[in-house]
C-alpha atoms as a PDB file:
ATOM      1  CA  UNK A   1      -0.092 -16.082  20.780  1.00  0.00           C
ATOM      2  CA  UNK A   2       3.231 -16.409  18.327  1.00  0.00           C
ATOM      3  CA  UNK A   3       3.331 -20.290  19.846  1.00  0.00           C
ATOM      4  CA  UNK A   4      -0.254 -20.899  18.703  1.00  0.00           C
ATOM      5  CA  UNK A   5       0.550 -19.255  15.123  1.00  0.00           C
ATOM      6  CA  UNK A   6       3.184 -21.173  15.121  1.00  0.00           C
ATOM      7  CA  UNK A   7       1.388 -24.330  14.981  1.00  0.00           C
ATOM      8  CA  UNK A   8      -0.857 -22.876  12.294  1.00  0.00           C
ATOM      9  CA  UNK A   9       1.844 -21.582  10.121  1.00  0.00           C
ATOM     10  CA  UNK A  10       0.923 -18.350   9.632  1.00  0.00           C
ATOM     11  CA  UNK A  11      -0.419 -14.973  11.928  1.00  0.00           C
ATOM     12  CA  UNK A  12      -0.146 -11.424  12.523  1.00  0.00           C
ATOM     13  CA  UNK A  13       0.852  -9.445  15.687  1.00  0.00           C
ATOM     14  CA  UNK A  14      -0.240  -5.608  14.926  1.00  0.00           C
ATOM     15  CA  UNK A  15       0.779  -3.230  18.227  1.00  0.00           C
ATOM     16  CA  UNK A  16      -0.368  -0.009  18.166  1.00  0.00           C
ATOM     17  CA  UNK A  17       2.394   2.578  19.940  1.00  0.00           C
ATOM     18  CA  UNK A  18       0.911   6.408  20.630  1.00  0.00           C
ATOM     19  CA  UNK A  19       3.280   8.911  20.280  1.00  0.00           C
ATOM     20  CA  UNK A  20       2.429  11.452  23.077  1.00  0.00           C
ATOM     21  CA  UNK A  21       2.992  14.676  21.505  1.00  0.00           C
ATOM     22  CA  UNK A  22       6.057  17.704  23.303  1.00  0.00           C
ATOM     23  CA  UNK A  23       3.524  17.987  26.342  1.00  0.00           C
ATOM     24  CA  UNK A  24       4.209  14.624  27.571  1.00  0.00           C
ATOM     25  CA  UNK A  25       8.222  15.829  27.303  1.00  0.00           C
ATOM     26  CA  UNK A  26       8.576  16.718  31.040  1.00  0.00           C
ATOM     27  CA  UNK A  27       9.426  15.124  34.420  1.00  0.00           C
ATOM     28  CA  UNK A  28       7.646  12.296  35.296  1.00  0.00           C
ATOM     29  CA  UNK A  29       7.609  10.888  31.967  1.00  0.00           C
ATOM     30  CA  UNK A  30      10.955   8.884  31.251  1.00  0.00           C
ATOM     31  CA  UNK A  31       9.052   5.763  31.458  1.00  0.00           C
ATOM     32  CA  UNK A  32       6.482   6.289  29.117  1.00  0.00           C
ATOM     33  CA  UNK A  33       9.010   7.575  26.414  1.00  0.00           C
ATOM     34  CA  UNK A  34      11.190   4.710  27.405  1.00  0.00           C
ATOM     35  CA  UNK A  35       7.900   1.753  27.233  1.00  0.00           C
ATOM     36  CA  UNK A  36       7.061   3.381  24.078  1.00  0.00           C
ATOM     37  CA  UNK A  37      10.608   2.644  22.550  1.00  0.00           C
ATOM     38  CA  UNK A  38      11.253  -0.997  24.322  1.00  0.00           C
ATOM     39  CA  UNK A  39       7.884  -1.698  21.755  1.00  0.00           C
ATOM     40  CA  UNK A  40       9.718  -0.595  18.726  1.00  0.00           C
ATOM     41  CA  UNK A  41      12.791  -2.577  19.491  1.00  0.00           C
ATOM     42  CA  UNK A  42      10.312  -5.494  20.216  1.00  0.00           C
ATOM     43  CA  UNK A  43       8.407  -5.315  17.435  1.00  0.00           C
ATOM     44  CA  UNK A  44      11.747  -5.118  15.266  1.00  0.00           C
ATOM     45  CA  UNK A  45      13.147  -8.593  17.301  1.00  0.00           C
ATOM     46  CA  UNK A  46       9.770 -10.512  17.189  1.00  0.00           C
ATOM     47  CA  UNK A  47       9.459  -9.949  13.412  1.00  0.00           C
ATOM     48  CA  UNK A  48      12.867 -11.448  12.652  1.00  0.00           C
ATOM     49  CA  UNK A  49      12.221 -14.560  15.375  1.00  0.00           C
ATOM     50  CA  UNK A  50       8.784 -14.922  13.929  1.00  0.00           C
ATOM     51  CA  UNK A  51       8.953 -14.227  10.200  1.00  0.00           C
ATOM     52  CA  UNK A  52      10.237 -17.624   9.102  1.00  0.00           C
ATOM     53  CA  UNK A  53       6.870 -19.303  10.688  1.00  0.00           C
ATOM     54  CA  UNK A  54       4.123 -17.048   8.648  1.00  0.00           C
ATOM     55  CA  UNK A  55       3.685 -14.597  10.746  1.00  0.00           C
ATOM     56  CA  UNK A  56       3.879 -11.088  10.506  1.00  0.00           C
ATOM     57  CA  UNK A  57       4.857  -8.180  13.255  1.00  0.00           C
ATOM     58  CA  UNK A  58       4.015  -4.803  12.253  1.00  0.00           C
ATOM     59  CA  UNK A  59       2.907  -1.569  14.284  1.00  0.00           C
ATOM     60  CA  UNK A  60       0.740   1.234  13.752  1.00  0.00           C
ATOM     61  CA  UNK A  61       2.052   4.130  15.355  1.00  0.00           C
ATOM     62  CA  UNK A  62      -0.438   6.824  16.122  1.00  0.00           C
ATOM     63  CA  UNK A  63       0.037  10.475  17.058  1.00  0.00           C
ATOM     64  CA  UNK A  64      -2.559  12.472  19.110  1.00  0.00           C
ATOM     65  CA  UNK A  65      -5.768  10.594  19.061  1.00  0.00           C
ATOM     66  CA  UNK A  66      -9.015  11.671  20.677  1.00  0.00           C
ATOM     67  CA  UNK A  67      -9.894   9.233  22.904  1.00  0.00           C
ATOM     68  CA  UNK A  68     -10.740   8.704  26.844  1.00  0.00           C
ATOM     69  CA  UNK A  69      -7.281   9.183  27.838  1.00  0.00           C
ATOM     70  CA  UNK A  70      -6.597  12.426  26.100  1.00  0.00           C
ATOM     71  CA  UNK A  71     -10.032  13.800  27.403  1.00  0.00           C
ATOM     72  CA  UNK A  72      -8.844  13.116  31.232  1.00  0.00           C
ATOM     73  CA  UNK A  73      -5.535  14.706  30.390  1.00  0.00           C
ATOM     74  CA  UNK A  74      -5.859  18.546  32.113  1.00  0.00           C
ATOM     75  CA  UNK A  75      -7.399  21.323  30.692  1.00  0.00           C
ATOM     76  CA  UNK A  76      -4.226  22.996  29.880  1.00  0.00           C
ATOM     77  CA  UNK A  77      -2.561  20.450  27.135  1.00  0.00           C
ATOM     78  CA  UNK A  78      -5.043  20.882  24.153  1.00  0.00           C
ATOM     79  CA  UNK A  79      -5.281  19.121  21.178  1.00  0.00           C
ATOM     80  CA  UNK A  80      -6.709  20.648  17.650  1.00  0.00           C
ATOM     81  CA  UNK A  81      -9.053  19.204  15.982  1.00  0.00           C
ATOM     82  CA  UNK A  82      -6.691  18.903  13.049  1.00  0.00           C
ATOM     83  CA  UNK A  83      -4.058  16.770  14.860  1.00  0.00           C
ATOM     84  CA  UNK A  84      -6.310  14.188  15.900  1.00  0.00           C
ATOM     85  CA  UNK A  85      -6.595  11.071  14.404  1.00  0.00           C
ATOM     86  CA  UNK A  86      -9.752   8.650  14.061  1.00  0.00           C
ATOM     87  CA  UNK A  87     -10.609   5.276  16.073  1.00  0.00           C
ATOM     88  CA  UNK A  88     -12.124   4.823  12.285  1.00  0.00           C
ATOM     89  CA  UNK A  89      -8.437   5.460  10.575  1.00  0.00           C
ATOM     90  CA  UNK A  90      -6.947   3.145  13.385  1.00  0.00           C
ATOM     91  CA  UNK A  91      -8.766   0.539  12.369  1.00  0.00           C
ATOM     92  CA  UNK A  92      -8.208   1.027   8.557  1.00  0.00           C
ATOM     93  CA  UNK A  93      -4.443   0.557   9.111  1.00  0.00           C
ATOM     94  CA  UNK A  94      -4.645  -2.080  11.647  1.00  0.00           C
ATOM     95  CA  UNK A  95      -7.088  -4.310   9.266  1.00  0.00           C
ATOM     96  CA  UNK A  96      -4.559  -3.358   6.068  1.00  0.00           C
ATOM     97  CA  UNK A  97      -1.658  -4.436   8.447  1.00  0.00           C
ATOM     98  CA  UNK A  98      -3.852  -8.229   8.944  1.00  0.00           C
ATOM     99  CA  UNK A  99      -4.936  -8.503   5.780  1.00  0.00           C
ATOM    100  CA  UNK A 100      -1.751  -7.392   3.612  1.00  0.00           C
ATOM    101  CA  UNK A 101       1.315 -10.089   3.291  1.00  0.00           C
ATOM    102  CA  UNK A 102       2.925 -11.293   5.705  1.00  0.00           C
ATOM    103  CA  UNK A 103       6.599 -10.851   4.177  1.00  0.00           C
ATOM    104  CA  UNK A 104       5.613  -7.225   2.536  1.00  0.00           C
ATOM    105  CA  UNK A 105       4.603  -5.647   6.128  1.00  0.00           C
ATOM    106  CA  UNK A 106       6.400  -7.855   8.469  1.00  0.00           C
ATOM    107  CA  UNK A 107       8.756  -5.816  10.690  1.00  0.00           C
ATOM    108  CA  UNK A 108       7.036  -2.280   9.135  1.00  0.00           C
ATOM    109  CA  UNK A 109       5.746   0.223  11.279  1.00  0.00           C
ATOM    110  CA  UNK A 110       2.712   2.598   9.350  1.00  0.00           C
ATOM    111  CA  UNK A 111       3.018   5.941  11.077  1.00  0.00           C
ATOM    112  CA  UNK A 112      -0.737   8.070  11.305  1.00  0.00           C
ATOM    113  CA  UNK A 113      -0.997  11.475  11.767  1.00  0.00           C
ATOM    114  CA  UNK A 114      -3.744  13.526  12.973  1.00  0.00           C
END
């Protein structure tokens, strides 16, 4: 995608990162934690690689969210109501993060909170 906004001059790249919540902070689970940062420190690198063409890198990064995932997760890890977040606030930040420019948001991460 970055060589085809290249061409074009100009783009955004918006990855959303969820933060799993102290649940997820047991065995098994090094991987995730350690995915989740390798997308910060790409995000960071692709912005300054990318910037100079137009094109923006930016992440949302979401805490608990109530989606299919966190329904399959077992009974015992709950979730309140009050730190969920919205697919509908998702999408607000995503669409401010394609719409807003390039230079103000590039490299930025917007953090969303249940």
């Amino acid at each position: 995608a970055g060589r085809i906004m290249q061409q074009q001059g100009h783009g955004r790249i918006v990855t959303l990162i969820n933060i799993p919540d102290e649940d997820f902070n047991q065995i098994g689970f090094s991987a995730v934690h350690a995915s989740k940062t390798g997308l910060i420190g790409l995000i960071l690198s692709a912005a300054q690689e990318l910037g100079s063409y137009g094109i923006s890198v930016s992440g949302v990064v979401a805490g608990p969210c109530a989606n299919a995932l966190r329904q399959a997760l077992p009974d015992q890890i709950v979730i309140s109501p009050a730190e969920r977040s919205s697919k509908l606030d998702l999408g607000k930040e995503i669409l401010f993060l394609c719409q807003a420019h390039p230079l103000a948001v590039n490299g930025k991460f917007l953090i969303l909170e249940g």
